[in-house]
C-alpha atoms as a PDB file:
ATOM      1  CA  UNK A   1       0.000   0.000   0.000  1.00  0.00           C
ATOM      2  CA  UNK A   2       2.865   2.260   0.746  1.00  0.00           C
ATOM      3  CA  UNK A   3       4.576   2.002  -2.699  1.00  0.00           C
ATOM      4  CA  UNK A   4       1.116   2.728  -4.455  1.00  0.00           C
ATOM      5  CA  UNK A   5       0.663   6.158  -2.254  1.00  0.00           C
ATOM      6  CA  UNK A   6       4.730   6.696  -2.805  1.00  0.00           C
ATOM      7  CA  UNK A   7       5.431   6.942   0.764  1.00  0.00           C
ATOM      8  CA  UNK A   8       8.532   5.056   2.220  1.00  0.00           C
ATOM      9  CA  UNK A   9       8.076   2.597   5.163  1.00  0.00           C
ATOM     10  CA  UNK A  10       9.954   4.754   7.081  1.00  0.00           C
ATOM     11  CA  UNK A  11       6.898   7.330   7.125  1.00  0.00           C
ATOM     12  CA  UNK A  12       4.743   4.427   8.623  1.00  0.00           C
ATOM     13  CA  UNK A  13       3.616   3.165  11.945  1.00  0.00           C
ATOM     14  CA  UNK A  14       3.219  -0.500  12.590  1.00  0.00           C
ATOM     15  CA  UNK A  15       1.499  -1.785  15.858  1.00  0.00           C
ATOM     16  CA  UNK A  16       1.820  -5.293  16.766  1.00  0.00           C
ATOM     17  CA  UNK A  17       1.702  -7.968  19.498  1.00  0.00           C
ATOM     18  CA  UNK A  18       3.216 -11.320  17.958  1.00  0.00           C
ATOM     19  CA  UNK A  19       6.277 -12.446  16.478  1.00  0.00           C
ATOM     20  CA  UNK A  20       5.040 -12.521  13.182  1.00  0.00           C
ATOM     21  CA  UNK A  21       4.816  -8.231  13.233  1.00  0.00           C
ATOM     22  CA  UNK A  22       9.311  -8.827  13.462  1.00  0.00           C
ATOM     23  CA  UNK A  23       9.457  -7.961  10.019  1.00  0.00           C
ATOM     24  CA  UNK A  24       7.661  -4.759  10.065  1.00  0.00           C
ATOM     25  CA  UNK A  25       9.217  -3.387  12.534  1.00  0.00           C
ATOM     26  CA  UNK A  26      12.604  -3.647  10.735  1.00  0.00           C
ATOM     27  CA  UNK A  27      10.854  -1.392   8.117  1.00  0.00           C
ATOM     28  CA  UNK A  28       8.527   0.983   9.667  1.00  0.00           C
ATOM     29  CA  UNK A  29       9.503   3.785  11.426  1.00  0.00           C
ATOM     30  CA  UNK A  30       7.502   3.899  14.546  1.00  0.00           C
ATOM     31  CA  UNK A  31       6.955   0.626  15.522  1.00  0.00           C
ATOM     32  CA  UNK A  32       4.612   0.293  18.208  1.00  0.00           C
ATOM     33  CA  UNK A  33       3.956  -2.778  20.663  1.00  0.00           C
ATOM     34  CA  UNK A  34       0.916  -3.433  22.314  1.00  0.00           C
ATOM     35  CA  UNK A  35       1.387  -4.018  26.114  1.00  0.00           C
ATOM     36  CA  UNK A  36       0.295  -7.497  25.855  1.00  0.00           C
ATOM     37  CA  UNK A  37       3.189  -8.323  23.562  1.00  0.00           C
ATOM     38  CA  UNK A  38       5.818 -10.537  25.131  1.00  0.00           C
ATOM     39  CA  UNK A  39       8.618  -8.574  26.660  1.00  0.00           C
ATOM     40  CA  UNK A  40      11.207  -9.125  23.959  1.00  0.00           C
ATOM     41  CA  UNK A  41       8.876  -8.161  20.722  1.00  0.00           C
ATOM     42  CA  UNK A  42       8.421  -4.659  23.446  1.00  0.00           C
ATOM     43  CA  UNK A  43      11.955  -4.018  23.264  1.00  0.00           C
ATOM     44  CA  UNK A  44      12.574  -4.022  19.156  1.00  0.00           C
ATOM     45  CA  UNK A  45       9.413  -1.821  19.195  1.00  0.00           C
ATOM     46  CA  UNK A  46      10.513   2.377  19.510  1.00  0.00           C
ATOM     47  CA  UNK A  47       7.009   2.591  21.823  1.00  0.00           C
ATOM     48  CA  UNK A  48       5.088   0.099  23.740  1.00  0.00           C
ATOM     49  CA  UNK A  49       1.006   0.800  24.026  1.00  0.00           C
ATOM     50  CA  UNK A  50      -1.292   0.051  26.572  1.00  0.00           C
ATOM     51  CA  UNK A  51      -2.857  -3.552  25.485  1.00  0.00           C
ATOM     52  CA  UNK A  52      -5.606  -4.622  23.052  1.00  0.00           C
ATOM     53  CA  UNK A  53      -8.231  -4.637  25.998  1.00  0.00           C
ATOM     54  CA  UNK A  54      -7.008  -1.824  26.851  1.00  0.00           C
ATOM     55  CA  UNK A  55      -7.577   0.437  23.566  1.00  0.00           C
ATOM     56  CA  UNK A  56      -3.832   0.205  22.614  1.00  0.00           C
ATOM     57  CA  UNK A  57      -4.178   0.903  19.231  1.00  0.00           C
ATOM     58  CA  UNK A  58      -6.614   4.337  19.960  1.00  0.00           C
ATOM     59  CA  UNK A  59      -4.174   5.274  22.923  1.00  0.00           C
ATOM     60  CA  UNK A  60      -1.019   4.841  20.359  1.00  0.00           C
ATOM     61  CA  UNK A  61      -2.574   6.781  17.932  1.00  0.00           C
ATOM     62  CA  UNK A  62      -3.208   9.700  20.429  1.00  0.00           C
ATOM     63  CA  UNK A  63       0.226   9.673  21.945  1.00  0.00           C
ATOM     64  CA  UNK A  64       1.671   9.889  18.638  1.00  0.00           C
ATOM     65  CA  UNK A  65      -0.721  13.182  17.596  1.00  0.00           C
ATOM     66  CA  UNK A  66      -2.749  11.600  15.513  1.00  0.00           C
ATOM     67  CA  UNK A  67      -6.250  11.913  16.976  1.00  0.00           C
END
């Protein structure tokens, strides 16, 4: 989606909780883990969240300025 608006990865966010969301943190440039994420996904993340019962994605959003 990124190449088709011409915007580099490093001009997105990517919030995760699993190891599967390893890979997009290497190319985003705010990656953000959820608080439920296990403790070692938190630390290759710039910014850990609150969790996903928690409204982690809505509270990442508003920390970052974006609502």
């Amino acid at each position: 989606m990124l190449a088709q608006l011409g915007l580099p990865a490093t001009d997105a966010i990517g919030i995760g909780d699993s190891w599967n969301d390893v890979e997009m943190f290497e190319v985003v440039g705010t990656p953000v883990a959820m608080g439920n994420a296990v403790p070692e996904l938190q630390k290759l993340a710039g910014r850990v969240t609150t969790s996903v019962l928690d409204d982690g994605v809505h509270n990442a959003f508003a920390e970052l300025g974006l609502i």
